[in-house]
Each structure stands twice: as structure tokens, then as C-alpha cells.
Protein backbone atom coordinates (compact mmCIF):
# COMPACT_ATOMS: atom_id res chain seq x y z
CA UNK A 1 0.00 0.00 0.00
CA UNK A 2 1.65 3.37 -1.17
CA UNK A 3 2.14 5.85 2.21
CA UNK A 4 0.17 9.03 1.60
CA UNK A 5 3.17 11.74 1.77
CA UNK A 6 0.88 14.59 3.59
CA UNK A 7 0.22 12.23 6.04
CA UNK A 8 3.76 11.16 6.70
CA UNK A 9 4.63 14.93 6.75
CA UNK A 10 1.56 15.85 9.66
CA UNK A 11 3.04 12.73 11.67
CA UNK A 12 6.97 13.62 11.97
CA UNK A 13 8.02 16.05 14.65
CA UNK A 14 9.80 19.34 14.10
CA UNK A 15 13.47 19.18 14.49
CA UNK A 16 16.33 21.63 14.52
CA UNK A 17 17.70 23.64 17.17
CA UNK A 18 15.67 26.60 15.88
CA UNK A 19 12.40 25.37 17.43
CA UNK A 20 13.13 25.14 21.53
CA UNK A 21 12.23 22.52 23.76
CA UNK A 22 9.44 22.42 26.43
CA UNK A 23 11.10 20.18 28.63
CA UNK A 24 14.50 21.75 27.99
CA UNK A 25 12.97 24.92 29.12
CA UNK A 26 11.72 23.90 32.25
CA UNK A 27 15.13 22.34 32.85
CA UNK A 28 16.45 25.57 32.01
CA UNK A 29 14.24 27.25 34.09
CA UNK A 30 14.40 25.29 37.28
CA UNK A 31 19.03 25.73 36.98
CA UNK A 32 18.34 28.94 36.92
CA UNK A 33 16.28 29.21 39.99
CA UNK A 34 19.06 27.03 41.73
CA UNK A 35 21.44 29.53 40.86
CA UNK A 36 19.95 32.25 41.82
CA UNK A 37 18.93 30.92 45.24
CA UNK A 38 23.11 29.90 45.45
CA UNK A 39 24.63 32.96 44.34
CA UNK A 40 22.42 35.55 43.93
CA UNK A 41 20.64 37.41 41.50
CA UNK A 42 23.62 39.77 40.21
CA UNK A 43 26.15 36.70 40.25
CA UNK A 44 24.15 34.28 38.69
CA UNK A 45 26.18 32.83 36.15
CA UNK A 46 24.26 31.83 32.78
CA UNK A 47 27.34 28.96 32.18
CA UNK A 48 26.16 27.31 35.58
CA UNK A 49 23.00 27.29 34.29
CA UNK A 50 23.23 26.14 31.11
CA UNK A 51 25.52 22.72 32.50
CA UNK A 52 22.90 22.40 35.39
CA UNK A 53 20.53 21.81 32.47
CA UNK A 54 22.58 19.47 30.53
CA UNK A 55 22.05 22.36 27.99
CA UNK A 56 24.60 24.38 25.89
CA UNK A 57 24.13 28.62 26.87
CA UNK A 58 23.35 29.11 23.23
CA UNK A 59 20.19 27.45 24.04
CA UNK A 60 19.62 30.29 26.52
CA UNK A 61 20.54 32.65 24.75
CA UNK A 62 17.92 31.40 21.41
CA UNK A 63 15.74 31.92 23.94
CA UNK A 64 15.93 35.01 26.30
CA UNK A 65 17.08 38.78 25.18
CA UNK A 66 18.31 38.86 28.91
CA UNK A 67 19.17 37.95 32.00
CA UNK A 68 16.19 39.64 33.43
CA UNK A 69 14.17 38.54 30.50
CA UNK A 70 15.34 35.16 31.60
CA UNK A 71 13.93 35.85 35.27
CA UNK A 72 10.79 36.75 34.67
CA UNK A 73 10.20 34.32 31.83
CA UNK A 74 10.89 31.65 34.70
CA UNK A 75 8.89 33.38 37.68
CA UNK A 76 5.83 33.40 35.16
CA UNK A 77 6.37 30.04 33.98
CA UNK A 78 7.46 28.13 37.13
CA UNK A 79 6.23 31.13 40.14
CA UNK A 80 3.39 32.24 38.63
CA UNK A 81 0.83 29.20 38.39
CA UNK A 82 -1.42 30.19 41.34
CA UNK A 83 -4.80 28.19 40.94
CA UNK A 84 -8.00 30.78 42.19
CA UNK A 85 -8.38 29.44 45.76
CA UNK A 86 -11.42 27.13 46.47
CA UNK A 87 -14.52 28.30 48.52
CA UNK A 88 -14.36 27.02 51.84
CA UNK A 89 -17.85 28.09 53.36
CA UNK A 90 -16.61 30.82 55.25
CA UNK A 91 -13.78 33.90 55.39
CA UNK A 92 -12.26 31.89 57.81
CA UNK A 93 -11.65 29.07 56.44
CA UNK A 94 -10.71 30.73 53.42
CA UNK A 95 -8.41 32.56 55.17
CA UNK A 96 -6.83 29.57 56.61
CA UNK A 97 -6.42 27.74 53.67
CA UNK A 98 -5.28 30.92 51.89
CA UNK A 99 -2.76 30.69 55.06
CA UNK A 100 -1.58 27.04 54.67
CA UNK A 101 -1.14 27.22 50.72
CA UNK A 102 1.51 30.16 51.38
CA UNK A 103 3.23 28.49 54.21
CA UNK A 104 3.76 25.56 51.84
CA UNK A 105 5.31 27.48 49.13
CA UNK A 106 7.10 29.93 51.67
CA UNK A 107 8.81 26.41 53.30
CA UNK A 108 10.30 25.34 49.50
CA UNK A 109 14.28 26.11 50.03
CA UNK A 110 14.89 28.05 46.54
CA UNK A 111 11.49 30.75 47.63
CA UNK A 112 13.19 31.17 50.59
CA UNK A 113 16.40 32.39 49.69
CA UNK A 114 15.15 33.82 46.33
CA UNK A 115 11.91 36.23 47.39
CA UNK A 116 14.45 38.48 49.82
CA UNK A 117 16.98 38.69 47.15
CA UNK A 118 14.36 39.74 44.24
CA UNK A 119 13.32 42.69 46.94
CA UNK A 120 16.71 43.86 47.23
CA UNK A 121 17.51 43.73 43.42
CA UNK A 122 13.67 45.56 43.05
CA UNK A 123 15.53 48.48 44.83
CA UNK A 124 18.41 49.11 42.76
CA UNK A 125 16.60 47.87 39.13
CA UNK A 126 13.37 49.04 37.42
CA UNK A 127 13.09 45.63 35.60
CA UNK A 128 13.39 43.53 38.37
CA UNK A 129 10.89 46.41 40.58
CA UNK A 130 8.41 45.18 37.92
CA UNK A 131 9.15 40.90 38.57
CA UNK A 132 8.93 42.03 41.60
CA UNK A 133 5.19 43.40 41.52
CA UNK A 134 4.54 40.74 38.62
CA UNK A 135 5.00 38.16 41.87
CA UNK A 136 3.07 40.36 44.29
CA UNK A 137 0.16 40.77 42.09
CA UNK A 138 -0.48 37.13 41.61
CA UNK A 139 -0.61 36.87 45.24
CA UNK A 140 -2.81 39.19 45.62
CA UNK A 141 -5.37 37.75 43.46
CA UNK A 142 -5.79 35.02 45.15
CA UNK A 143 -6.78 37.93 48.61
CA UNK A 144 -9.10 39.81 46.06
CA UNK A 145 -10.78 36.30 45.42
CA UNK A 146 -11.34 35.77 49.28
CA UNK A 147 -12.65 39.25 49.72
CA UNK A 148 -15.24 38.88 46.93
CA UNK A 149 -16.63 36.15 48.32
CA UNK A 150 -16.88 37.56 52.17
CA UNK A 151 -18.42 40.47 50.52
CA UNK A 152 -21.01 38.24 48.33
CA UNK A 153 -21.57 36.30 51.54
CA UNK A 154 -22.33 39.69 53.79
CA UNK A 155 -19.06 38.97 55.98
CA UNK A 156 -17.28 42.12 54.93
CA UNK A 157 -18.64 45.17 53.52
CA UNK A 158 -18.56 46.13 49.89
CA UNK A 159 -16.71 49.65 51.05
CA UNK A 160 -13.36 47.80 52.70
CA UNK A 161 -10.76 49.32 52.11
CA UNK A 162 -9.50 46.52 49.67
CA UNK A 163 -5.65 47.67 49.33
CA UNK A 164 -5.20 47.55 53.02
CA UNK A 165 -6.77 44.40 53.58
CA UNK A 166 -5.11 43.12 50.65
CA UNK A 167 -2.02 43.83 52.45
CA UNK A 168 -2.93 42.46 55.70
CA UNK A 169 -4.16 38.62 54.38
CA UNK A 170 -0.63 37.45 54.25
CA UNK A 171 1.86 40.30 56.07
CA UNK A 172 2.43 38.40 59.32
CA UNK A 173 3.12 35.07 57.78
CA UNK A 174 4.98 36.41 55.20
CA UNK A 175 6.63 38.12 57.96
CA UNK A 176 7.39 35.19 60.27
CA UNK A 177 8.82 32.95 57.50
CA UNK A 178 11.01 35.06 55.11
CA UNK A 179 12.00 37.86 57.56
CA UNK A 180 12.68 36.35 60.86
CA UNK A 181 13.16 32.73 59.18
CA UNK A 182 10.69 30.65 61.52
CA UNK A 183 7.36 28.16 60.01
CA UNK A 184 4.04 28.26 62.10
CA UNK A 185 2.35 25.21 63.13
CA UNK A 186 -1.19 24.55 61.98
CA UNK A 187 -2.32 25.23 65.35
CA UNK A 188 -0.60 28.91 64.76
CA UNK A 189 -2.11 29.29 61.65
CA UNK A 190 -5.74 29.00 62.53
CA UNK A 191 -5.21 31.37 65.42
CA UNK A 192 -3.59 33.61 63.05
CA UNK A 193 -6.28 33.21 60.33
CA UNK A 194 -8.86 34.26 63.27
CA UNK A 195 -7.27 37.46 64.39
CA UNK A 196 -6.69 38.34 60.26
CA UNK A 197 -10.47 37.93 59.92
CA UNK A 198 -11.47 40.07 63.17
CA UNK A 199 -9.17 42.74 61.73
CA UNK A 200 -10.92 42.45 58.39
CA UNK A 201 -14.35 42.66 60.06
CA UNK A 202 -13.14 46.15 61.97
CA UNK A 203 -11.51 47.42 58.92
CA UNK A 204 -14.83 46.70 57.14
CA UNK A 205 -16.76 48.38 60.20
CA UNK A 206 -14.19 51.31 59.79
CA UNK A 207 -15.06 52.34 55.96
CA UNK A 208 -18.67 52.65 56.95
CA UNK A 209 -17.72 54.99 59.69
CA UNK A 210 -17.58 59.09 58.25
């Protein structure tokens, strides 16, 4: 039987080092974050990178303008891949879970040493000031979701102020874990979670008040 030649064509894969790699990427992706939690943003080393991903650095540079072009392609890619938080009945609960889904990443070795050295390079460079809001903003979607739903529920009122309370959802843990170094136990996050929703009620109670 004679092979149809359009068929054979649809059925073989692309080749070429022109057309990149998904899982050489991610491989990429994840030796950079390793360097960067070793060394440091300004002496990560795009060499060290490359050979931690079994890669060559051309294959970096085919695909990334930059170093910082590489850093927030990887933050989006890798960082970025927040899921909109489930309903859990109650602001509470929400709150809590909210709570115990950023303790988990917060606890991964590479966040830890990485989120306090994007801050510091957010101060001295206007690229990395905008990773660094790229990160807080997806954070803080998953705090706008929670709010809608206290609101839609009649736990909060509609005229919180929403920028402060978007602010005060994670502070303290984020606090506790990447400034002073130490993880909560559950039992610590619930009572946390509690006093986070009592000062959500008052700031609610507040922007009524005038």
C-alpha cells in the first residue's frame, strides 16, 4: 500500500535547534532558579546554568534577550501558576487555607532564599521592581478572590478598604517565614487566620464609619 506523503509529513516532529524545547525549558528554568537561590541574582552565572541543564548557553541565549528577561520568563512560567483558591464556606476558612497554601510554598528552600533577594535587586533595578510586583500581584489575586466572596456572603462590607486588607491577608506570615526565618504550626495558623479575619471585620466596620 503506497504511504500518503501529507500524512507522513503531519506525523513527523519538528526538528532543529531553531524550534526550543518544552522540557529543555523547564530544565532551564528550574538551573536557573538554583542559581539564583546559590549565588544571587547579580552573580548568577548563565554557564552554571546552562551545564545544570545538561544544555549548551546558546540554548539560553535562542531563547531570552536577557538575563532579566530570563527571570521573569521563569517566575511566570514556574512562580506564577497560582490556581483561584477554592470556597471554603466561610472567610475563615478561606483565610486559613489561603494561610496554609503560602506556608507551603514559603517552606520550598529556593522561595526562601530567592523572594528576599528579588526585593533587594527591586531596589536598585526598574526591571526587576516590575518581577517584583509581577510576583506580588499574583498573590494578591488570590486575597481579592477571598474578599469577593466575604463580601457576596455579607461577611465584609462592599466599602473595605481593599488595598489595606489586601495587604494584611498574608503580612504576618509572610513576615514570620522570610523575615525572621521561623514556620508556624497549623495550630498557629488558625489562630492567626482568626485574628486576620477580626481585623478584616473592623476594617470593614471602619469604611462605613464618616
Amino acid at each position: 500500500m503506497k504511504r500518503n506523503r501529507s500524512d507522513e509529513k503531519k506525523r513527523r516532529k519538528p526538528s532543529g535547534a531553531a524550534v526550543p524545547r518544552a522540557e529543555l525549558t523547564e530544565a532551564l528554568f528550574r538551573a536557573f532558579f538554583q542559581d539564583w537561590a546559590e549565588h544571587g541574582f547579580a552573580a548568577i552565572s548563565l554557564e552554571r546554568v546552562a551545564a545544570r541543564a545538561g544544555a549548551g548557553k546558546a540554548a539560553i541565549y535562542r531563547r531570552f534577550a536577557s538575563r532579566q528577561a530570563f527571570a521573569a520568563a521563569a517566575v511566570t512560567a514556574l512562580g506564577l501558576k497560582v490556581a483561584v483558591a477554592a470556597d471554603h464556606g466561610d472567610l475563615e476558612a478561606d483565610v486559613l487555607a489561603f494561610l496554609t497554601r503560602l506556608r507551603t510554598v514559603l517552606r520550598h528552600p529556593l522561595i526562601r532564599r530567592i523572594l528576599p533577594d528579588l526585593h533587594a535587586e527591586a531596589a536598585r533595578s526598574p526591571d526587576m521592581r516590575r518581577l517584583n510586583t509581577q510576583v506580588a500581584e499574583a498573590r494578591r489575586a488570590q486575597g481579592t478572590a477571598i474578599l469577593d466572596r466575604a463580601i457576596a456572603r455579607g461577611e465584609l462590607k462592599e466599602s473595605i478598604d481593599r488595598e489595606l486588607a489586601l495587604d494584611l491577608i498574608p503580612a504576618s506570615l509572610y513576615w514570620r517565614m522570610v523575615v525572621i526565618g521561623r514556620t508556624p504550626t497549623r495550630a498557629q495558623l488558625a489562630r492567626e487566620a482568626a485574628m486576620i479575619v477580626g481585623a478584616l471585620q473592623h476594617l470593614g466596620s471602619e469604611a462605613g464609619v464618616g
